[in-house]
C-alpha atoms as a PDB file:
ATOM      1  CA  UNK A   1       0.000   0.000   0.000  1.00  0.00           C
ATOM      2  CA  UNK A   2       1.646   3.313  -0.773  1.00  0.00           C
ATOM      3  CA  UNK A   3       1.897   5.298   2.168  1.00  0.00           C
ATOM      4  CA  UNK A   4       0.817   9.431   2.052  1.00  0.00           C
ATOM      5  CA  UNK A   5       3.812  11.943   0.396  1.00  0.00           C
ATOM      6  CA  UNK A   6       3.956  15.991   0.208  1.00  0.00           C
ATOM      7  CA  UNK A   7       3.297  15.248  -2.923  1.00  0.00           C
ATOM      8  CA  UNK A   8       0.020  13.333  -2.314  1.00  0.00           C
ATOM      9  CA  UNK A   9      -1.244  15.778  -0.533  1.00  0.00           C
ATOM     10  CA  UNK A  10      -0.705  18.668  -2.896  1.00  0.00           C
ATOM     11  CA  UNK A  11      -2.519  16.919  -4.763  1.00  0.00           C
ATOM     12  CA  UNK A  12      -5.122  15.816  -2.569  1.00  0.00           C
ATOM     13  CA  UNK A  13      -5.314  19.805  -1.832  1.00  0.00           C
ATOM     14  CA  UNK A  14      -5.748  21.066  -5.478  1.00  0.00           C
ATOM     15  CA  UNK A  15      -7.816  18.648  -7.155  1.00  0.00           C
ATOM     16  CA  UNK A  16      -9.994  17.085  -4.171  1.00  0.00           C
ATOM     17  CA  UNK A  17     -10.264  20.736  -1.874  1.00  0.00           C
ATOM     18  CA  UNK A  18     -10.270  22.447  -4.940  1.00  0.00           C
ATOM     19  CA  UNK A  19      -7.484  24.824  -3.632  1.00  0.00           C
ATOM     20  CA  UNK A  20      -6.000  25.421  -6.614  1.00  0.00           C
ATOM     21  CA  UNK A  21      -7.097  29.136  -7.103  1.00  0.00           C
ATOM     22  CA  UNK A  22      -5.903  29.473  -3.679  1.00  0.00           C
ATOM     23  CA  UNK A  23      -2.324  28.529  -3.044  1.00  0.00           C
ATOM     24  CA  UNK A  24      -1.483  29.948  -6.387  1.00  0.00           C
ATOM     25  CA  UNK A  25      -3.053  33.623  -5.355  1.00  0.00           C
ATOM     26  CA  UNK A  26      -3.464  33.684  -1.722  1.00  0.00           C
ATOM     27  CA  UNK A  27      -3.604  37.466  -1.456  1.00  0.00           C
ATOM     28  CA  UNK A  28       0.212  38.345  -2.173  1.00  0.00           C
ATOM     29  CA  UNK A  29       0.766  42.228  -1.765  1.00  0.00           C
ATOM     30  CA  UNK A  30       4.507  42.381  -2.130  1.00  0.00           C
ATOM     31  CA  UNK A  31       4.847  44.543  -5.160  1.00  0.00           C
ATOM     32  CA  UNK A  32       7.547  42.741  -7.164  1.00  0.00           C
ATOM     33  CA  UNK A  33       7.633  39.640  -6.267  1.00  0.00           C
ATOM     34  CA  UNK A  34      10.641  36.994  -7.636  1.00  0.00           C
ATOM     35  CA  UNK A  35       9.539  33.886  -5.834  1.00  0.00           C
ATOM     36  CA  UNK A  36       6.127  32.583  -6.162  1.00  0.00           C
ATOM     37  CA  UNK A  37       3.724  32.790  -3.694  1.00  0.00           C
ATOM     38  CA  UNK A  38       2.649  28.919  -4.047  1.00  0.00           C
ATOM     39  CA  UNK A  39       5.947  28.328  -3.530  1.00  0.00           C
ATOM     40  CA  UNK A  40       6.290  30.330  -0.116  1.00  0.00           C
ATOM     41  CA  UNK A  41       2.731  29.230   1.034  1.00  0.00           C
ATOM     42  CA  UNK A  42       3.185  25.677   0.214  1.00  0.00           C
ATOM     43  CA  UNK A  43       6.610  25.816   2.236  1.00  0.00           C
ATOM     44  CA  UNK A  44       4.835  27.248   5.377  1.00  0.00           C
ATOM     45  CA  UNK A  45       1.864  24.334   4.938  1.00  0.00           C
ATOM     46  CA  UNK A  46       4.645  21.615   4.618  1.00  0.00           C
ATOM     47  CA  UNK A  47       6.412  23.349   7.814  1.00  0.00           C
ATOM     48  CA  UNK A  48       3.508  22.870   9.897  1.00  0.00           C
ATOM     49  CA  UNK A  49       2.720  19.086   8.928  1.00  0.00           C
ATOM     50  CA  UNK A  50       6.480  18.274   9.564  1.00  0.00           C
ATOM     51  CA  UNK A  51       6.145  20.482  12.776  1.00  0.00           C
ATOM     52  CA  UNK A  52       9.268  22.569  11.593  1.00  0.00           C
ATOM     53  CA  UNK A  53       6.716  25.757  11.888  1.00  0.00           C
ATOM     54  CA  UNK A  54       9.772  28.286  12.837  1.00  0.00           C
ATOM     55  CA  UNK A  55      10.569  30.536   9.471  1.00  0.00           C
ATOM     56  CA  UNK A  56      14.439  29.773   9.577  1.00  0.00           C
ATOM     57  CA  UNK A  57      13.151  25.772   9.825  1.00  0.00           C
ATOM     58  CA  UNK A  58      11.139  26.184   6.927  1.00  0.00           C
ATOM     59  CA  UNK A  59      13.652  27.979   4.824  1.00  0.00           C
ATOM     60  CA  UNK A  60      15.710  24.978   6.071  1.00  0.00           C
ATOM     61  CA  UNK A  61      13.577  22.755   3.650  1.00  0.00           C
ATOM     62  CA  UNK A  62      13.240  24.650   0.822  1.00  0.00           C
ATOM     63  CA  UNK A  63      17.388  24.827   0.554  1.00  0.00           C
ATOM     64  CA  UNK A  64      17.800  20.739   1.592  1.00  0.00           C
ATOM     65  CA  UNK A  65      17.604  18.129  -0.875  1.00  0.00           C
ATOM     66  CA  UNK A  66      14.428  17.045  -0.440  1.00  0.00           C
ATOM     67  CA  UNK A  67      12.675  20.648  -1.685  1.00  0.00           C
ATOM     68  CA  UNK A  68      11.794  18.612  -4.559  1.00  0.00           C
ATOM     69  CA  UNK A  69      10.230  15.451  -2.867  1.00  0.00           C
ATOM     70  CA  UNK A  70       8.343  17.687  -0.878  1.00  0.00           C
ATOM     71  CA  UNK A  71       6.829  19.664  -3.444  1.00  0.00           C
ATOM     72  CA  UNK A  72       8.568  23.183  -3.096  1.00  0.00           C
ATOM     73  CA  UNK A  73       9.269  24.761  -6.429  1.00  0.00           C
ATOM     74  CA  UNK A  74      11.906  26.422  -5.519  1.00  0.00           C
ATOM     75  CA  UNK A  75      14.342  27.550  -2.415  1.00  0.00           C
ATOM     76  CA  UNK A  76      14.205  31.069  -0.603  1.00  0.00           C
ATOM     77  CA  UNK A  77      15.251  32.260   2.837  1.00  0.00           C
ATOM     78  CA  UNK A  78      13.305  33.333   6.014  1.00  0.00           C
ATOM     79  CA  UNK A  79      13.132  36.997   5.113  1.00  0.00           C
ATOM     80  CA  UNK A  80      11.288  36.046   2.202  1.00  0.00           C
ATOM     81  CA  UNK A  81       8.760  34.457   4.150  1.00  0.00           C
ATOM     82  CA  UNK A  82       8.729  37.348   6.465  1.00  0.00           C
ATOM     83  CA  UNK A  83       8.317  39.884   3.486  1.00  0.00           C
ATOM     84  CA  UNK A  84       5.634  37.635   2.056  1.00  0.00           C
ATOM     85  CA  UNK A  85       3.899  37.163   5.169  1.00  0.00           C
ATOM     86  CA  UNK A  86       3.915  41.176   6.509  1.00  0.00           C
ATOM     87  CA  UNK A  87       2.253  41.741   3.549  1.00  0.00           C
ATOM     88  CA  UNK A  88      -0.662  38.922   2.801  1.00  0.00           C
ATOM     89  CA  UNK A  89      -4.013  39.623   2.866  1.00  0.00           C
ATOM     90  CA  UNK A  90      -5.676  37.543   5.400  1.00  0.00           C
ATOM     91  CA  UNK A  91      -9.417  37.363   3.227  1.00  0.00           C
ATOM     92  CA  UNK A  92      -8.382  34.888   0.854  1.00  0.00           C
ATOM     93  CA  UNK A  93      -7.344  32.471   3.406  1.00  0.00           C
ATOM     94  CA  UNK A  94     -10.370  33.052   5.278  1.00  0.00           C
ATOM     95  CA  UNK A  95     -12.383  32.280   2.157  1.00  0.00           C
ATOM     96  CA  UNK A  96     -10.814  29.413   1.628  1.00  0.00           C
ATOM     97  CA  UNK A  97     -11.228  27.817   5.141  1.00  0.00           C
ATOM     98  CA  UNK A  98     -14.998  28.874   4.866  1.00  0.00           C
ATOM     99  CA  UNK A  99     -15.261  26.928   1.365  1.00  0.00           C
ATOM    100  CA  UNK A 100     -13.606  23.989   3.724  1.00  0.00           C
ATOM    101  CA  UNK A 101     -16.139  23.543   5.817  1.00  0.00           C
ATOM    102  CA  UNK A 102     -19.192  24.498   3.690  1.00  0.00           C
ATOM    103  CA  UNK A 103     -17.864  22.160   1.099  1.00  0.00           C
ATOM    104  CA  UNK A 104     -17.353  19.182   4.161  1.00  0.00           C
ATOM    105  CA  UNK A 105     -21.367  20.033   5.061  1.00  0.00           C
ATOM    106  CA  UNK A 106     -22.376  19.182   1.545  1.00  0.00           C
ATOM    107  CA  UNK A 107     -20.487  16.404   1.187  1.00  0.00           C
ATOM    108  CA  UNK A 108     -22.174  15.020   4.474  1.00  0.00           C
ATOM    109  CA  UNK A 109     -19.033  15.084   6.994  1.00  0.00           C
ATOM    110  CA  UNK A 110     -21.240  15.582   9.272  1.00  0.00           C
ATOM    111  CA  UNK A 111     -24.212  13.927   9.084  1.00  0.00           C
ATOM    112  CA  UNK A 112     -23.794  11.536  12.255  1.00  0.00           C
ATOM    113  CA  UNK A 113     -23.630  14.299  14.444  1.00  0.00           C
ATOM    114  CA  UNK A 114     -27.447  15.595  16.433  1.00  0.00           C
ATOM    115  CA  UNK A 115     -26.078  19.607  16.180  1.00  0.00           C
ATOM    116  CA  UNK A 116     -23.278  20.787  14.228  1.00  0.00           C
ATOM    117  CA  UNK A 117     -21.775  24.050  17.002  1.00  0.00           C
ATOM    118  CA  UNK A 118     -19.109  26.654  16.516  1.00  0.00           C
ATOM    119  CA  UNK A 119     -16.979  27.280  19.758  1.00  0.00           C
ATOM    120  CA  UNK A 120     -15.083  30.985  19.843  1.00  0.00           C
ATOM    121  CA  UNK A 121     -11.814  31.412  22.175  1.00  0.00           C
ATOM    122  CA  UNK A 122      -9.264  33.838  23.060  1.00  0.00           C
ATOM    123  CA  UNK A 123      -5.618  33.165  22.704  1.00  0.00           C
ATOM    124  CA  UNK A 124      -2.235  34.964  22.262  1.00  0.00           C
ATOM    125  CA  UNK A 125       0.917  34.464  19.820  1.00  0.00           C
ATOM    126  CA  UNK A 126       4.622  35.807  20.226  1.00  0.00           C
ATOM    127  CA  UNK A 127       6.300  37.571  22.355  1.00  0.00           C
ATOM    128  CA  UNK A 128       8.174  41.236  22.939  1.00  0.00           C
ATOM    129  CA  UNK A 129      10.222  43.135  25.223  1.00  0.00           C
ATOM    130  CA  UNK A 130       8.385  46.571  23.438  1.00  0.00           C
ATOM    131  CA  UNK A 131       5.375  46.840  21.373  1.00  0.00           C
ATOM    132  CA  UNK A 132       6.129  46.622  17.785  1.00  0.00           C
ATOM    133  CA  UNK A 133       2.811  47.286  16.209  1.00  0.00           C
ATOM    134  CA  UNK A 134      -0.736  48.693  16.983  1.00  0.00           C
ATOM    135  CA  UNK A 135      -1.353  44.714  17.831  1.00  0.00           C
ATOM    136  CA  UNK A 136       0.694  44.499  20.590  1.00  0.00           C
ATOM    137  CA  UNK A 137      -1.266  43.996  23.742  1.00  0.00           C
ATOM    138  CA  UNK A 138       1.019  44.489  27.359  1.00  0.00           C
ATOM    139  CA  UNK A 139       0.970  41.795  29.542  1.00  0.00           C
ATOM    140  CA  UNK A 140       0.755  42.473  33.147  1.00  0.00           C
ATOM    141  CA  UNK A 141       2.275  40.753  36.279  1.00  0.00           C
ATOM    142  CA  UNK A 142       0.957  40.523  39.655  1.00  0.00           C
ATOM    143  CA  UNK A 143       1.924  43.978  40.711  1.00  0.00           C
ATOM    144  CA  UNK A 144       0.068  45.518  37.285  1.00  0.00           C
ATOM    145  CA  UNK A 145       3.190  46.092  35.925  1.00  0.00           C
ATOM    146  CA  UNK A 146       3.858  45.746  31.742  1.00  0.00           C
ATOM    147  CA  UNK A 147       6.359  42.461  31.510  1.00  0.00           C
ATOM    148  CA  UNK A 148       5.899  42.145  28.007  1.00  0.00           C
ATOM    149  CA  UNK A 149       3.343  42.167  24.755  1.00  0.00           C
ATOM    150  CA  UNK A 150       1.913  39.988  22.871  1.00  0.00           C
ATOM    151  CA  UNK A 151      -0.696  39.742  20.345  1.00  0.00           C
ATOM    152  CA  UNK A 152      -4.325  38.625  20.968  1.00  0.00           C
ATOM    153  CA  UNK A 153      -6.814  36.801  18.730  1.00  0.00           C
ATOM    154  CA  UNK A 154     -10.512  34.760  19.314  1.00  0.00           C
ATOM    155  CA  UNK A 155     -10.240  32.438  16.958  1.00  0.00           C
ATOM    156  CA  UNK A 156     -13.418  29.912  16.101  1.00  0.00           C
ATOM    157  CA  UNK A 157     -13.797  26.131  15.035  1.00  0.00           C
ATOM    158  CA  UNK A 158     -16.658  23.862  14.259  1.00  0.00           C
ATOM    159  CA  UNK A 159     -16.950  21.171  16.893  1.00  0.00           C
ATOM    160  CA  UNK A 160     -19.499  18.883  18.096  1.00  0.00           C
ATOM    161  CA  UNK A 161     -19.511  16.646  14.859  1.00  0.00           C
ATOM    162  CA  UNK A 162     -16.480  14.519  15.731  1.00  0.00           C
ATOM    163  CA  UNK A 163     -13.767  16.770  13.438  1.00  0.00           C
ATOM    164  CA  UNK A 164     -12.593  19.902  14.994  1.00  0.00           C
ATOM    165  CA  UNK A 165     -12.011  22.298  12.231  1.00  0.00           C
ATOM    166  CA  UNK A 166     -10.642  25.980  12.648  1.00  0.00           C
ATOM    167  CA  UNK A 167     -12.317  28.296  10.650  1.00  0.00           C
ATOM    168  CA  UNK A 168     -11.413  32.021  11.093  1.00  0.00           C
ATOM    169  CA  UNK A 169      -9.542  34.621  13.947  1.00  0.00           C
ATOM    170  CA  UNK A 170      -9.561  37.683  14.986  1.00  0.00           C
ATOM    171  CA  UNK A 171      -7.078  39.905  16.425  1.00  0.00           C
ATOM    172  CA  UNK A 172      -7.623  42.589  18.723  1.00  0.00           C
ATOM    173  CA  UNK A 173      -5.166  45.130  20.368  1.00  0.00           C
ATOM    174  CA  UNK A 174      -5.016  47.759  22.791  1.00  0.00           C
ATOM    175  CA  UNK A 175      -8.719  49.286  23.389  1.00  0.00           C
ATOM    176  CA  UNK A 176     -10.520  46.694  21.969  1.00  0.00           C
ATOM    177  CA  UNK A 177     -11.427  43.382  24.093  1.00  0.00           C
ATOM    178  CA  UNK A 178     -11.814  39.865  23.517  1.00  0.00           C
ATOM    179  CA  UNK A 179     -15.680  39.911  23.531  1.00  0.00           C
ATOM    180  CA  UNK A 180     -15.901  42.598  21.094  1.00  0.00           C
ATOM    181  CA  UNK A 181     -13.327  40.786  18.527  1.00  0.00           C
ATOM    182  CA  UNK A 182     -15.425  37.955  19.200  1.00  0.00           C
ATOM    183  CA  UNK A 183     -18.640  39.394  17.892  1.00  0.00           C
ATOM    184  CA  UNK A 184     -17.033  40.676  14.987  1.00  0.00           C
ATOM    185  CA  UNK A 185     -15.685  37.292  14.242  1.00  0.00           C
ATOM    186  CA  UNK A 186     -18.930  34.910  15.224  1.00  0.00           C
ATOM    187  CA  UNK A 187     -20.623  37.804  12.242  1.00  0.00           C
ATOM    188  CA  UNK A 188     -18.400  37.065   9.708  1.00  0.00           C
ATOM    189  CA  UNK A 189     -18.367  33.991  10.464  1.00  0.00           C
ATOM    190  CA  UNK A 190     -21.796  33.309  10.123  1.00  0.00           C
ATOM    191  CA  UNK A 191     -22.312  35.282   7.277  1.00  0.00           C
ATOM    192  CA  UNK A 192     -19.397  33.469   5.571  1.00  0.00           C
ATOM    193  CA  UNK A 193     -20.931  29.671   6.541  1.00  0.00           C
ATOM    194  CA  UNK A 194     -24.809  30.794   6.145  1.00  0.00           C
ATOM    195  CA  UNK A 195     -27.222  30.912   9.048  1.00  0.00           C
ATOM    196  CA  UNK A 196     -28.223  27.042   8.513  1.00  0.00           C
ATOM    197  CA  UNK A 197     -24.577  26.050   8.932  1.00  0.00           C
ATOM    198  CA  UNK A 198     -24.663  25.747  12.839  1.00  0.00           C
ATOM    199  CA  UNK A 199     -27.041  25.603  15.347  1.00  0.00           C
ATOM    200  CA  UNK A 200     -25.228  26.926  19.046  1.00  0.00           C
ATOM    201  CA  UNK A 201     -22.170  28.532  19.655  1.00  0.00           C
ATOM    202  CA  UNK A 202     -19.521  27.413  22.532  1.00  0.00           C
ATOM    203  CA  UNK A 203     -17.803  30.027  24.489  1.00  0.00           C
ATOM    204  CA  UNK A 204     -15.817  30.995  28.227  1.00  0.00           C
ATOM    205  CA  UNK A 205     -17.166  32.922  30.581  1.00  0.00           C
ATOM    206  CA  UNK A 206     -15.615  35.923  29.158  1.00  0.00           C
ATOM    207  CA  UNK A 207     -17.948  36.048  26.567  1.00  0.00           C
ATOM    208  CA  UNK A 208     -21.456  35.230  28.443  1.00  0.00           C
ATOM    209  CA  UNK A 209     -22.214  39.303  28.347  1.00  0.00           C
ATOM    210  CA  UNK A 210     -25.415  40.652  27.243  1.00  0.00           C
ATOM    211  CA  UNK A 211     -24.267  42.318  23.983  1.00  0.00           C
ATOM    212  CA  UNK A 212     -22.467  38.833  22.843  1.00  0.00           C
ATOM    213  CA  UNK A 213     -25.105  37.270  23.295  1.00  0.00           C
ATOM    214  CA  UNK A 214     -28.275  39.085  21.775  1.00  0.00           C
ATOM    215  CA  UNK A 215     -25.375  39.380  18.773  1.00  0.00           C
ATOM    216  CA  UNK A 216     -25.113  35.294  19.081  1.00  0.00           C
ATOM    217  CA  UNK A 217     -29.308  35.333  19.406  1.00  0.00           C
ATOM    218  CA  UNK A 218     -29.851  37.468  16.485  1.00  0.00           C
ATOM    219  CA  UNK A 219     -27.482  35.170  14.064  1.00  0.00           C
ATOM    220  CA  UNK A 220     -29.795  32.378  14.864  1.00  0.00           C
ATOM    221  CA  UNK A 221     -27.887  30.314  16.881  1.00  0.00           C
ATOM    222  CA  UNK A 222     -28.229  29.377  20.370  1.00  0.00           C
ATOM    223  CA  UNK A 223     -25.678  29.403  23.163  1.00  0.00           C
ATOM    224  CA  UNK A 224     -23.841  27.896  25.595  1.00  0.00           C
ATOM    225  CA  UNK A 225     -21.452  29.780  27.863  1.00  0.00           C
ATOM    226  CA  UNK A 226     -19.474  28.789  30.546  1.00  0.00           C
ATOM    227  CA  UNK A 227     -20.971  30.576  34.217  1.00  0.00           C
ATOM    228  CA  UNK A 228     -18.111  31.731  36.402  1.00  0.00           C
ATOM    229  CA  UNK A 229     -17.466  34.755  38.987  1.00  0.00           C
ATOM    230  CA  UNK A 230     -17.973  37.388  36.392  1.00  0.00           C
ATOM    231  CA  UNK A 231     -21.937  36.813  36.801  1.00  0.00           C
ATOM    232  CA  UNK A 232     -21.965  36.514  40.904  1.00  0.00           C
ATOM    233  CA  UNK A 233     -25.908  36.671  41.523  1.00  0.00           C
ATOM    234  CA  UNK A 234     -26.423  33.932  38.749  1.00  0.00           C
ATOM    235  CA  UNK A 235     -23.458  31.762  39.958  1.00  0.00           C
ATOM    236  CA  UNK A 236     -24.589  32.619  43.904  1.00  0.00           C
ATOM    237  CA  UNK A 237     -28.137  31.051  42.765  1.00  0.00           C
ATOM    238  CA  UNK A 238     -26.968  27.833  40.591  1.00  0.00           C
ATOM    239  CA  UNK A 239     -24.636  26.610  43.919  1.00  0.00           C
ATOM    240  CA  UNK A 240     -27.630  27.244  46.360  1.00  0.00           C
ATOM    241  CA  UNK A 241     -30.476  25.573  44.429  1.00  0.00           C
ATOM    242  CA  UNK A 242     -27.848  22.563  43.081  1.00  0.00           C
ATOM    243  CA  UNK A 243     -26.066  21.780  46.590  1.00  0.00           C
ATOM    244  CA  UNK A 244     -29.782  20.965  48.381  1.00  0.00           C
ATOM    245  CA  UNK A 245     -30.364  18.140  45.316  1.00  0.00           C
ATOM    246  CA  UNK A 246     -29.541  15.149  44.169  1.00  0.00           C
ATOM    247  CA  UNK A 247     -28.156  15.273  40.538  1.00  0.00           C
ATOM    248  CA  UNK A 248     -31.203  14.828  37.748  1.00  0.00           C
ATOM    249  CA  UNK A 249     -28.971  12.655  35.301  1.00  0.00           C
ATOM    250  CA  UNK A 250     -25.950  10.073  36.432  1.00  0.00           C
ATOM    251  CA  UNK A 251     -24.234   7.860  33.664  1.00  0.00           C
ATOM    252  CA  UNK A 252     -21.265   6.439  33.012  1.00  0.00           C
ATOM    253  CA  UNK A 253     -18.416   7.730  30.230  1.00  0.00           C
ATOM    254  CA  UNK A 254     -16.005   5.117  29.943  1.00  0.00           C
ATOM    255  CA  UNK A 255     -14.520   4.427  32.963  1.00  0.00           C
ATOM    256  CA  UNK A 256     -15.744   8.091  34.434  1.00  0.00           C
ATOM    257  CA  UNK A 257     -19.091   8.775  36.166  1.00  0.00           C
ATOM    258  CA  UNK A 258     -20.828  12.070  35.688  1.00  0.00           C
ATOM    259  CA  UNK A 259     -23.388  13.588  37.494  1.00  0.00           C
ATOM    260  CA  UNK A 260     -25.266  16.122  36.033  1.00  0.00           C
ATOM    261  CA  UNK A 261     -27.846  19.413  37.790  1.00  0.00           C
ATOM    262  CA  UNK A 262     -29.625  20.970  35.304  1.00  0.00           C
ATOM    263  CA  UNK A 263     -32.659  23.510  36.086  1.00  0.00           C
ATOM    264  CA  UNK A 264     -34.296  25.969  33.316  1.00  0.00           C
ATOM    265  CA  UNK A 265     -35.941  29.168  35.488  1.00  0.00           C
ATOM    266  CA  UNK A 266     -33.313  31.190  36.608  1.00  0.00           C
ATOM    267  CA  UNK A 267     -34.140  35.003  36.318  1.00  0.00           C
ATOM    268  CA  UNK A 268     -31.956  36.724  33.819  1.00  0.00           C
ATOM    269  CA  UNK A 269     -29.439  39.822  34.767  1.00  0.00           C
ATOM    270  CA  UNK A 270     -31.017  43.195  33.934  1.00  0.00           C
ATOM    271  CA  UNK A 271     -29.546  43.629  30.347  1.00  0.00           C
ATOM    272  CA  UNK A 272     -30.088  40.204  29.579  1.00  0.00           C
ATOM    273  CA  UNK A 273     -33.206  40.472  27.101  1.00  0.00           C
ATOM    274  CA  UNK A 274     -33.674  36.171  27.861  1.00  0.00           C
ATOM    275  CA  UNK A 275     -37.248  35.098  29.454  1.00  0.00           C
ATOM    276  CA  UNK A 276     -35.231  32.860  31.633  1.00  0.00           C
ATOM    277  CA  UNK A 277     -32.021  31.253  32.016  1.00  0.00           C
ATOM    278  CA  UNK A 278     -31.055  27.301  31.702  1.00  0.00           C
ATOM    279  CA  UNK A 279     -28.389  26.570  33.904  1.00  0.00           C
ATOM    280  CA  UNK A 280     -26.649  23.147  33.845  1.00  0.00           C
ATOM    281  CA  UNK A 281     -24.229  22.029  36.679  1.00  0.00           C
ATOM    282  CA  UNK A 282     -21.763  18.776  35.779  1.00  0.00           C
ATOM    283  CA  UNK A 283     -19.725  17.099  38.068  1.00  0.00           C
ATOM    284  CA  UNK A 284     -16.977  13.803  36.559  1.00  0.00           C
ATOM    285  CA  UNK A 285     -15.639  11.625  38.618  1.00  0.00           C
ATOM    286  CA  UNK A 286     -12.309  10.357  36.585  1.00  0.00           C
ATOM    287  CA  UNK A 287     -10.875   6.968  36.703  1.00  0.00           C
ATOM    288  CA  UNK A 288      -7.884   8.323  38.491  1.00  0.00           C
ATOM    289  CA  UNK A 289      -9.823   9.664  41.480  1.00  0.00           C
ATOM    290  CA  UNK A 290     -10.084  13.366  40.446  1.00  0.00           C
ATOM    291  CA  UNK A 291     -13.438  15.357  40.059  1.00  0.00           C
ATOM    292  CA  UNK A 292     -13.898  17.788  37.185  1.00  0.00           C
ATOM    293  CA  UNK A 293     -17.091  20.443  37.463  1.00  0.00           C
ATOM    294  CA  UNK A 294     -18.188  23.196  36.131  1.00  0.00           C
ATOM    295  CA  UNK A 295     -20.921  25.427  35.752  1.00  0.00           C
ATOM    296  CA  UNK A 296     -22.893  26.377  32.445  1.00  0.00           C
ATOM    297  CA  UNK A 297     -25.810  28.833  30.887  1.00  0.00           C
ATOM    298  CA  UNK A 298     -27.139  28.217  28.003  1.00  0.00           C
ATOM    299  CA  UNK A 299     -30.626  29.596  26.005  1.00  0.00           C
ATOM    300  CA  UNK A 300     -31.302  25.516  25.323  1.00  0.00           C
ATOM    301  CA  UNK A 301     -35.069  24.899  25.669  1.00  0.00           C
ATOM    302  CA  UNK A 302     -35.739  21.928  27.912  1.00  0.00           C
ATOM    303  CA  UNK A 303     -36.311  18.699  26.012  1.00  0.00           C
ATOM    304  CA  UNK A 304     -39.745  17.914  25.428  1.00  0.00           C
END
């Protein structure tokens, strides 16, 4: 049986993705450019499958002897992926990844799945002494003081149907926040996928705001949010009512058992434009003796 090659999988990329279009104009802006972009792109794609993901590893490759076996048309140096990279356009590649998953809907990836859900989370990348562009965010110690910067971005992925596919991200930088970035994202999103592409978004407390979600509510997709400190009067009621009853579902999940609360009339916070609040309370007892629980809202109706 012939085993999977770079080559392969360019292949496999073009033809079956229908990528094509894509790596060969992924939204180059240099202005005279001597290496192809395909070239560079394909390089950086080949870096992260071999996990050599660093710029002077990947200019490593293109310069060995096996540029050829892995598909690289021809060699270049890291400051040609930095110039190329400073300057791409980041809506090409999020059409593409959008195509991705509307073409893996239609050709029924998912169709053993009961709800197909987007999840949205924050995250950070690199890492500086002093800002070096409007992106840089500080980073604070204990004592509030700026340690370093680093750049932010929510990024969102379609889970709940057994693949976890990344889809788009958004960065955000100094005076903007993570929830914000994150309703500008989930709206793209959405109106990149359709509104019958998902049916409930996944997100950290951070996000379980009013604003985020009327924005998640008025994109047609329900929500579930994880409840923490940042909502005390809602937490405050969830532990009261759940700590004076027994759980209403226990089962088993492999070798784990999991209790689950779950109760559907608490009163919403005063910009929170929801009749009432579901709040679900699950508590796993792991194989190795540890206990995993946590607390969640959600807009779910109960099941009938």
């Amino acid at each position: 049986m012939r085993g999977p090659t770079p080559r392969r999988l360019l292949h496999y990329v073009t033809r079956r993705l229908r990528l094509r279009r894509y790596l060969e104009t992924p939204g180059d802006g240099r202005r005279q450019p001597q290496i192809p972009a395909q070239a560079l792109l394909w390089g950086l794609l080949v870096g992260q499958f071999l996990r050599q993901s660093s710029f002077h590893a990947v200019e490593a490759l293109a310069r060995s002897a096996a540029r050829r076996t892995l598909s690289i048309s021809e060699a270049f140096s890291d400051d040609s992926l930095g110039y190329f990279t400073e300057r791409l356009d980041p809506g090409p590649t999020r059409q593409a990844l959008l195509s991705l998953l509307r073409r893996a809907k239609r050709n029924k990836a998912f169709d053993d799945c009961c709800r197909i859900g987007l999840a949205l989370d924050g995250t950070g990348a690199g890492w500086r002494t002093r800002p070096g562009c409007t992106l840089c965010r500080p980073r604070r110690n204990a004592a509030k003081q700026i340690h370093g910067y680093q750049h932010h971005f929510v990024m969102i992925s379609v889970v709940g149907t057994g693949l976890s596919l990344p889809g788009d991200a958004e960065p955000y930088g100094p005076g903007d926040s993570e929830y914000a970035a994150g309703q500008r994202l989930l709206q793209r999103a959405v109106g990149g996928l359709g509104k019958r592409f998902a049916q409930y978004v996944v997100v950290d407390g951070g996000f379980a705001t009013a604003p985020f979600l009327h924005t998640a509510g008025a994109l047609g997709l329900r929500v579930v949010a994880r409840l923490k400190e940042n909502l005390p009067e809602l937490s405050a009621a969830a532990r009261q009512r759940f700590s004076s009853r027994p759980a209403t579902t226990v089962f088993e999940h492999g070798r784990d058992r999991v209790e689950i609360w779950d109760a559907y009339d608490f009163d919403p916070w005063e910009t929170l434009r929801w009749e009432t609040v579901r709040v679900f309370f699950y508590r796993q007892h792991k194989s190795d003796g540890t206990v995993a629980e946590t607390y969640w809202l959600t807009d779910f109706p109960p099941p009938p």
